[in-house]
C-alpha atoms as a PDB file:
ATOM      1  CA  UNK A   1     124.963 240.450 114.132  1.00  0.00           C
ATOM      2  CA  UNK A   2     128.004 238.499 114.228  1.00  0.00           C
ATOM      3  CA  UNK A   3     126.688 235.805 116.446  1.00  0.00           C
ATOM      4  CA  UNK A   4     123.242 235.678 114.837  1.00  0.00           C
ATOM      5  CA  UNK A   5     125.494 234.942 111.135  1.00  0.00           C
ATOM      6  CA  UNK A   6     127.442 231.700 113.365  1.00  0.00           C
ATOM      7  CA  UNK A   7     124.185 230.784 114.225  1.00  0.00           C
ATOM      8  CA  UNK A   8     123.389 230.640 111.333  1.00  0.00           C
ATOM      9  CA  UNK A   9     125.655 228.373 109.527  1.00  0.00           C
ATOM     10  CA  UNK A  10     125.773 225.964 112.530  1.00  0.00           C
ATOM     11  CA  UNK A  11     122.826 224.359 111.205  1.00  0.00           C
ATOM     12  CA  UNK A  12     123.543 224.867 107.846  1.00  0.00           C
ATOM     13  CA  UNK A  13     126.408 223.377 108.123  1.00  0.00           C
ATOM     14  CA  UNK A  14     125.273 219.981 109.875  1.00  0.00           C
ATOM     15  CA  UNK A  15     122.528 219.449 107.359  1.00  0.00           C
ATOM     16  CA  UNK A  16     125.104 219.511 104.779  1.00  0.00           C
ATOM     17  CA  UNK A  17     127.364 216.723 106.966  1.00  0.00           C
ATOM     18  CA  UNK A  18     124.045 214.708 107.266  1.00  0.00           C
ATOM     19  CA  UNK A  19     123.933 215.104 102.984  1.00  0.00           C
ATOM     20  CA  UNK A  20     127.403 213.759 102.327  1.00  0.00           C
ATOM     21  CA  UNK A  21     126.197 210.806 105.080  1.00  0.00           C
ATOM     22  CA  UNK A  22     123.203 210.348 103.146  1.00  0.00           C
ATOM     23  CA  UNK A  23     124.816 210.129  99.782  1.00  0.00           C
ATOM     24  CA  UNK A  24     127.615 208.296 101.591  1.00  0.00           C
ATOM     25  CA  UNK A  25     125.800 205.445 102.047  1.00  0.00           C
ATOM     26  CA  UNK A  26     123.428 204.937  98.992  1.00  0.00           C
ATOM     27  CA  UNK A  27     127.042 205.585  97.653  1.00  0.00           C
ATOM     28  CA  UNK A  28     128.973 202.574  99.466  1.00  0.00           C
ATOM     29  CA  UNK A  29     125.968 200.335  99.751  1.00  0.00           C
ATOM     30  CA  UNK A  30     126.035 200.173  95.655  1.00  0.00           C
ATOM     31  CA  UNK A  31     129.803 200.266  95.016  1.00  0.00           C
ATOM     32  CA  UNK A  32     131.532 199.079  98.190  1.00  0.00           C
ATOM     33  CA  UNK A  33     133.550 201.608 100.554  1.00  0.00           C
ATOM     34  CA  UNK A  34     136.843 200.852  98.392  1.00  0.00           C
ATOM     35  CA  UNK A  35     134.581 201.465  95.083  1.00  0.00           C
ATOM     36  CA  UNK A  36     134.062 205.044  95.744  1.00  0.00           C
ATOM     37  CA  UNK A  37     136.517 208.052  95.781  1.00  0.00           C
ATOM     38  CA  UNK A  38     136.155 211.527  97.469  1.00  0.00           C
ATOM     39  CA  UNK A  39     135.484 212.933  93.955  1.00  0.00           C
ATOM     40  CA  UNK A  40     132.498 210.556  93.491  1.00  0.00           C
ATOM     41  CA  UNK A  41     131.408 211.644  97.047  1.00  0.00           C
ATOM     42  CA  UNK A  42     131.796 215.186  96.337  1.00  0.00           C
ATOM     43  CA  UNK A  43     129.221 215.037  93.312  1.00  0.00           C
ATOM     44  CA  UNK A  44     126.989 213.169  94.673  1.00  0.00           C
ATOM     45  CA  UNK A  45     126.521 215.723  97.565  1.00  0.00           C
ATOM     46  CA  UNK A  46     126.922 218.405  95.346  1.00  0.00           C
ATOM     47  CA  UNK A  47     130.094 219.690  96.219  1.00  0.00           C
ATOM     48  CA  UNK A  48     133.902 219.523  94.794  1.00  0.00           C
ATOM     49  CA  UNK A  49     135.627 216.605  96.316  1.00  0.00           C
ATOM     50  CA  UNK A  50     138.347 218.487  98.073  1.00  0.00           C
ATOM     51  CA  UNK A  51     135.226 220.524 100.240  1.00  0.00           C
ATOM     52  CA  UNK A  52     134.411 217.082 102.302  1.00  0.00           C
ATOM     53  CA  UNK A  53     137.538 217.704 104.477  1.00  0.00           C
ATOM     54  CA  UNK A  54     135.617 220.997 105.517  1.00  0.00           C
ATOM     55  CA  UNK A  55     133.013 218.355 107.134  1.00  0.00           C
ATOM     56  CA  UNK A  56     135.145 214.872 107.467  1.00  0.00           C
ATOM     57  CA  UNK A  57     139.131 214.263 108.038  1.00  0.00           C
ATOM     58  CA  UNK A  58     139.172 211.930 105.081  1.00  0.00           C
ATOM     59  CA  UNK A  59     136.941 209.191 103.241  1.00  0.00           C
ATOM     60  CA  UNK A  60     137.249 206.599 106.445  1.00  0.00           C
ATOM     61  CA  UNK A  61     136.288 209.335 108.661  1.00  0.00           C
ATOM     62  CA  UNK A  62     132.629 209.736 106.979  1.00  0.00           C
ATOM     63  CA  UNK A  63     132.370 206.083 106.989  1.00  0.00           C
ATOM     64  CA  UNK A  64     133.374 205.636 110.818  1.00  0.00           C
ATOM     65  CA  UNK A  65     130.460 208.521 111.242  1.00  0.00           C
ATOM     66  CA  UNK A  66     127.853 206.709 109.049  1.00  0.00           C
ATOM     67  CA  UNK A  67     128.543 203.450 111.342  1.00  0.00           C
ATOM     68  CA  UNK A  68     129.086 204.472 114.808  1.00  0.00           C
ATOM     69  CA  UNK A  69     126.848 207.250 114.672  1.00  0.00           C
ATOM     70  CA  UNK A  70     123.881 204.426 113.396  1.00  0.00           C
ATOM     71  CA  UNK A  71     124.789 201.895 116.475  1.00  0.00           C
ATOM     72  CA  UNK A  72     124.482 205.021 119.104  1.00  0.00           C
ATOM     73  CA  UNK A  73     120.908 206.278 117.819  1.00  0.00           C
ATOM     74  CA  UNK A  74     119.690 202.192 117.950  1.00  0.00           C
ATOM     75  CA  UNK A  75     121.422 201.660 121.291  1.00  0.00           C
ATOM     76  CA  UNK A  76     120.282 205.117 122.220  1.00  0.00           C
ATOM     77  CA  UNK A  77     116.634 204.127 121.068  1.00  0.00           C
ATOM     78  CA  UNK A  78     116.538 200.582 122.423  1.00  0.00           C
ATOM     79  CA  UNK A  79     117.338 202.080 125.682  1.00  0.00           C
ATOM     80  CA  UNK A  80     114.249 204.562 125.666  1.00  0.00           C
ATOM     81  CA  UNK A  81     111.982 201.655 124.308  1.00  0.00           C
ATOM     82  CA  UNK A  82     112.674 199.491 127.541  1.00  0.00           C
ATOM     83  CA  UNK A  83     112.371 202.319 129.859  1.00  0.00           C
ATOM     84  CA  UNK A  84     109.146 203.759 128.859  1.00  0.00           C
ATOM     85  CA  UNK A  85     107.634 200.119 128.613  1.00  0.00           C
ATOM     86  CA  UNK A  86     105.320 198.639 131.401  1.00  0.00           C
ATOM     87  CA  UNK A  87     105.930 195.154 130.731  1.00  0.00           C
ATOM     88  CA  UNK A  88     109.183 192.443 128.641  1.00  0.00           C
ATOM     89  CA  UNK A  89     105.896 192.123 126.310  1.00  0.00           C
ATOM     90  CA  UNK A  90     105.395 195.898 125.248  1.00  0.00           C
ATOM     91  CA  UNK A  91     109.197 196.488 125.916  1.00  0.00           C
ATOM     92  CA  UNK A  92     109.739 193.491 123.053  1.00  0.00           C
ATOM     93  CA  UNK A  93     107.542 194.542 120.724  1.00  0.00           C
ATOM     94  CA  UNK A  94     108.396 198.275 121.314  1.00  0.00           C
ATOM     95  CA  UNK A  95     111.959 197.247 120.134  1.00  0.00           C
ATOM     96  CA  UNK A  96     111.001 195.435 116.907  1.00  0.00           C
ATOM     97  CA  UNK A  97     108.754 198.475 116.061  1.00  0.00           C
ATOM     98  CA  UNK A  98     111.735 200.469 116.333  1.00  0.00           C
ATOM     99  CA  UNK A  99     114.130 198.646 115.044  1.00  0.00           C
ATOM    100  CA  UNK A 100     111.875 197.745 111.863  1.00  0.00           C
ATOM    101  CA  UNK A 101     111.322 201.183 111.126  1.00  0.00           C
ATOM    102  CA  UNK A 102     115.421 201.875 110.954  1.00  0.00           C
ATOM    103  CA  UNK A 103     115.535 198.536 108.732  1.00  0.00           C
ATOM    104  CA  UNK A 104     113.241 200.245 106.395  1.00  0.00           C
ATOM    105  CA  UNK A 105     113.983 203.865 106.574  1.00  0.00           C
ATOM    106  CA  UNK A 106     117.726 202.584 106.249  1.00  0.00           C
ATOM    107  CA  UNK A 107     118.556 199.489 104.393  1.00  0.00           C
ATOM    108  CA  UNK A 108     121.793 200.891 102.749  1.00  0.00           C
ATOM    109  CA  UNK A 109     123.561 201.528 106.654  1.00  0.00           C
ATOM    110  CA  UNK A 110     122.844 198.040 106.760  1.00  0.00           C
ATOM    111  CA  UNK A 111     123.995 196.830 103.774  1.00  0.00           C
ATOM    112  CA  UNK A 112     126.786 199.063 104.572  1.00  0.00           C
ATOM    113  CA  UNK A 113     127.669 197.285 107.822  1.00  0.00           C
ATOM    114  CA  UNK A 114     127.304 194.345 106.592  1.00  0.00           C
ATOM    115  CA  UNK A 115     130.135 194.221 104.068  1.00  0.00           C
ATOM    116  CA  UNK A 116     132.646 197.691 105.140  1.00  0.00           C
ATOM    117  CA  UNK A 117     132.654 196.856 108.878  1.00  0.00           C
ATOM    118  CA  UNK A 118     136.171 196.138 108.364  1.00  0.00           C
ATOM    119  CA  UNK A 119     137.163 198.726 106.236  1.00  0.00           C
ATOM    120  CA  UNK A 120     136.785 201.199 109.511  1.00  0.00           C
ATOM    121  CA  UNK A 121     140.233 202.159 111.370  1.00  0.00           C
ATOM    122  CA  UNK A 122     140.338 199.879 114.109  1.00  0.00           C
ATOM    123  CA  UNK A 123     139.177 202.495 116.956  1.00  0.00           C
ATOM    124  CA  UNK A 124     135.787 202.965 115.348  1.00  0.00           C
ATOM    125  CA  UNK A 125     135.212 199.126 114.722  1.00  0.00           C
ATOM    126  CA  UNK A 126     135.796 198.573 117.994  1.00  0.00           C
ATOM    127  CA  UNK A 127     133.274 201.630 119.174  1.00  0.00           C
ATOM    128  CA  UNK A 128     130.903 199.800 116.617  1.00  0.00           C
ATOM    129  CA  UNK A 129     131.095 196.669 118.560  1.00  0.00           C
ATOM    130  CA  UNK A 130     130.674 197.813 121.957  1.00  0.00           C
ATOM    131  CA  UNK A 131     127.688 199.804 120.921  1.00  0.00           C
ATOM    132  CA  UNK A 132     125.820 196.996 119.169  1.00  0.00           C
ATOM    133  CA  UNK A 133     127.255 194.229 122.043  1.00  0.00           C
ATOM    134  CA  UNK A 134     125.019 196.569 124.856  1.00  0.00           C
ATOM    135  CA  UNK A 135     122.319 196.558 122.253  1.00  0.00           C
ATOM    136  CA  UNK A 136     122.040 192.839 121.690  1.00  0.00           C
ATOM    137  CA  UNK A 137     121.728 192.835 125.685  1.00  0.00           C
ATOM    138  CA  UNK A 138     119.183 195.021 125.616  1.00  0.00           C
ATOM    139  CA  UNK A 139     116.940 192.586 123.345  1.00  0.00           C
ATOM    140  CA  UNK A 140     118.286 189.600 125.266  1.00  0.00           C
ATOM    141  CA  UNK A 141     117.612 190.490 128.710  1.00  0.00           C
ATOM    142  CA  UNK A 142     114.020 191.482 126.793  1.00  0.00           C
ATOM    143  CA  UNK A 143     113.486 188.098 125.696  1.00  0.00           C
ATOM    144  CA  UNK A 144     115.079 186.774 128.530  1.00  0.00           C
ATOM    145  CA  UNK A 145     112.113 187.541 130.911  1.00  0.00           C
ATOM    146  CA  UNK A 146     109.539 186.713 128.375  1.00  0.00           C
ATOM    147  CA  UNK A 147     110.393 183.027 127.322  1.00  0.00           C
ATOM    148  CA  UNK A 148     112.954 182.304 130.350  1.00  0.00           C
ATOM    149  CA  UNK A 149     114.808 180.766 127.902  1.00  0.00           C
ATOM    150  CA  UNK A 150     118.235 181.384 129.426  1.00  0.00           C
ATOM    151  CA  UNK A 151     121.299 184.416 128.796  1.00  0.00           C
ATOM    152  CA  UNK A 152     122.708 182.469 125.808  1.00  0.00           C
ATOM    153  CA  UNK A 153     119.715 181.209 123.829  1.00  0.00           C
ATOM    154  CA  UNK A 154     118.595 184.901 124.240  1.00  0.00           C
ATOM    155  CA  UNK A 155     121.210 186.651 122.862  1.00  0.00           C
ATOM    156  CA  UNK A 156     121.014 183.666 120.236  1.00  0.00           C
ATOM    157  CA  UNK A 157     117.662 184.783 119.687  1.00  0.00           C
ATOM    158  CA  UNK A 158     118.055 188.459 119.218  1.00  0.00           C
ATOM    159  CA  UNK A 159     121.008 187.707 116.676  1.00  0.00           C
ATOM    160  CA  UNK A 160     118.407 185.895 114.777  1.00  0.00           C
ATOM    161  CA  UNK A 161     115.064 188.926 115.076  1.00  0.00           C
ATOM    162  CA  UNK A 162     117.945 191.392 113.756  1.00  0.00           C
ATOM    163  CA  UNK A 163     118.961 188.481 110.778  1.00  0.00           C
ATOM    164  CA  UNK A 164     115.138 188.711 109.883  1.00  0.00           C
ATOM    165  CA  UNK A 165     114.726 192.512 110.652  1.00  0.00           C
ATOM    166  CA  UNK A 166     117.733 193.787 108.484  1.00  0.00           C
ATOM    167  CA  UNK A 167     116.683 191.674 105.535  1.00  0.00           C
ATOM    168  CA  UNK A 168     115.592 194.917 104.037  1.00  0.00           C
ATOM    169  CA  UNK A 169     117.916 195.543 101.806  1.00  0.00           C
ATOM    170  CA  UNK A 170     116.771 192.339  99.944  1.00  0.00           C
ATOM    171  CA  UNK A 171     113.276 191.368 101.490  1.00  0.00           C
ATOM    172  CA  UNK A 172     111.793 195.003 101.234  1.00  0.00           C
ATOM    173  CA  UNK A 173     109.294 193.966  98.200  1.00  0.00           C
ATOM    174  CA  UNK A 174     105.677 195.075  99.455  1.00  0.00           C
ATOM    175  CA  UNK A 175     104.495 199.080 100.566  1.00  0.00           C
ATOM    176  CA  UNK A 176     106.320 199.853 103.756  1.00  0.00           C
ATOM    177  CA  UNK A 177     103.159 199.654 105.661  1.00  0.00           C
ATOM    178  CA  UNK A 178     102.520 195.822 104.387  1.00  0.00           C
ATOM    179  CA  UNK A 179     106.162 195.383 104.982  1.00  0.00           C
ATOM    180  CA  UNK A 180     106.581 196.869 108.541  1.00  0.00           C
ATOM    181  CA  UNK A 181     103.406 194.799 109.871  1.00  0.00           C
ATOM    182  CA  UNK A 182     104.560 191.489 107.934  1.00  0.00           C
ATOM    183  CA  UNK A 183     108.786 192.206 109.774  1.00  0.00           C
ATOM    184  CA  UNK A 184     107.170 192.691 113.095  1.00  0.00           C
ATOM    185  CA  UNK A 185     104.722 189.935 112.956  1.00  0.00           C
ATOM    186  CA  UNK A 186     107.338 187.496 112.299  1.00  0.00           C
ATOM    187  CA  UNK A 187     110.164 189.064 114.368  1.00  0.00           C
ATOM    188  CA  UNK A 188     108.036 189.179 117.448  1.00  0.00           C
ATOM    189  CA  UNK A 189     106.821 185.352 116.575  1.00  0.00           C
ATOM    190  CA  UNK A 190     110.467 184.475 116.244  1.00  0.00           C
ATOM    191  CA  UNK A 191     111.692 185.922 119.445  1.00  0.00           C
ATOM    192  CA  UNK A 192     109.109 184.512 121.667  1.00  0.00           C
ATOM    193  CA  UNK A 193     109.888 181.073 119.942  1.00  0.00           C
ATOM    194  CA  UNK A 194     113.134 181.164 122.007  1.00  0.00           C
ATOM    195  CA  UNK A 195     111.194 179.785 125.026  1.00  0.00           C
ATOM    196  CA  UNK A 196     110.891 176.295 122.641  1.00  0.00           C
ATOM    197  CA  UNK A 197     106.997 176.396 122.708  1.00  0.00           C
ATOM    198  CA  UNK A 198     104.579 177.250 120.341  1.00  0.00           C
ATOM    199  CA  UNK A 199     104.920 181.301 120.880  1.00  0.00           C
ATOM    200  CA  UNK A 200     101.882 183.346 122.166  1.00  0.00           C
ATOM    201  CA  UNK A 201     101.396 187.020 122.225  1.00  0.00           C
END
């Protein structure tokens, strides 16, 4: 009985870390990391302010999870994308698909990133940055054997797709469907532009 009851709150207890996440970052993306205290934390995830150091070590802590755990699951994802792909083509637009749908499902990580980056203690920023440096190679080397545009105009390139891609938080106007098809259409058009011709699919 025992171990059935810690069984039992292990996943009860990471879908309530995953809440204060969630609420985390509709929180911060609205106010700004330095605009919201525990307290306003705590409410929004239903919970007194002084019960998030159950889950997190302290108000930085949730926001180096919110960050570093978003650039693992793209990097993580990118990876898969490439590997199950038969060909740079599907691999590319296997990536933007991907990489669309996390621009969509999560505009306020973005907008997050975007403007707190540097409010994270300097051990996560730097885990943020080595995560999303191997995932700009990823897309590079990607775009790299489509266009044979070169190592540097690539990763040029892919710093430009995610510039289009994680426009979300402001571009995000039509029904995700519309808007999914319209980012990927003009991501993948983009990317193979790198080559300096006219782009073809």
């Amino acid at each position: 009985m025992p171990a059935t009851t810690t069984a039992g709150r292990r996943p009860a207890r990471e879908e309530r870390r995953q809440q204060i996440l969630r609420c985390a970052a509709q929180l911060f993306a609205g106010r700004g990391f330095h605009g919201v205290s525990v307290d306003d934390l705590g409410a929004a995830a239903g919970v007194t302010g002084p019960a998030l150091y159950r889950h997190f070590r302290s108000k930085e802590d949730i926001l180096s999870e919110l960050l570093v755990s978003a650039s693992e699951r793209l990097l993580d994802g990118g990876r898969r994308r490439v590997q199950d792909a038969q060909h740079p083509g599907q691999a590319l637009d296997a990536l933007i698909a991907f990489h669309v749908a996390f621009a969509l499902d999560e505009p306020d990580v973005i907008t997050v990133h975007q403007r707190d980056l540097s409010s994270l203690p300097p051990r996560a920023r730097r885990a943020v940055r080595a995560l999303q440096h191997e995932y700009v190679l990823i897309w590079a080397q990607v775009v790299e054997r489509i266009t044979g545009c070169g190592t540097e105009r690539a990763i040029a390139a892919a710093h430009a797709g995610f510039g289009l891609m994680n426009s979300t938080p402001h571009s995000a106007r039509l029904p995700s469907d519309a808007m999914s098809a319209l980012l990927r259409e003009m991501a993948g058009a983009a990317l193979r532009a790198a080559s300096g011709t006219t782009p073809t699919r």
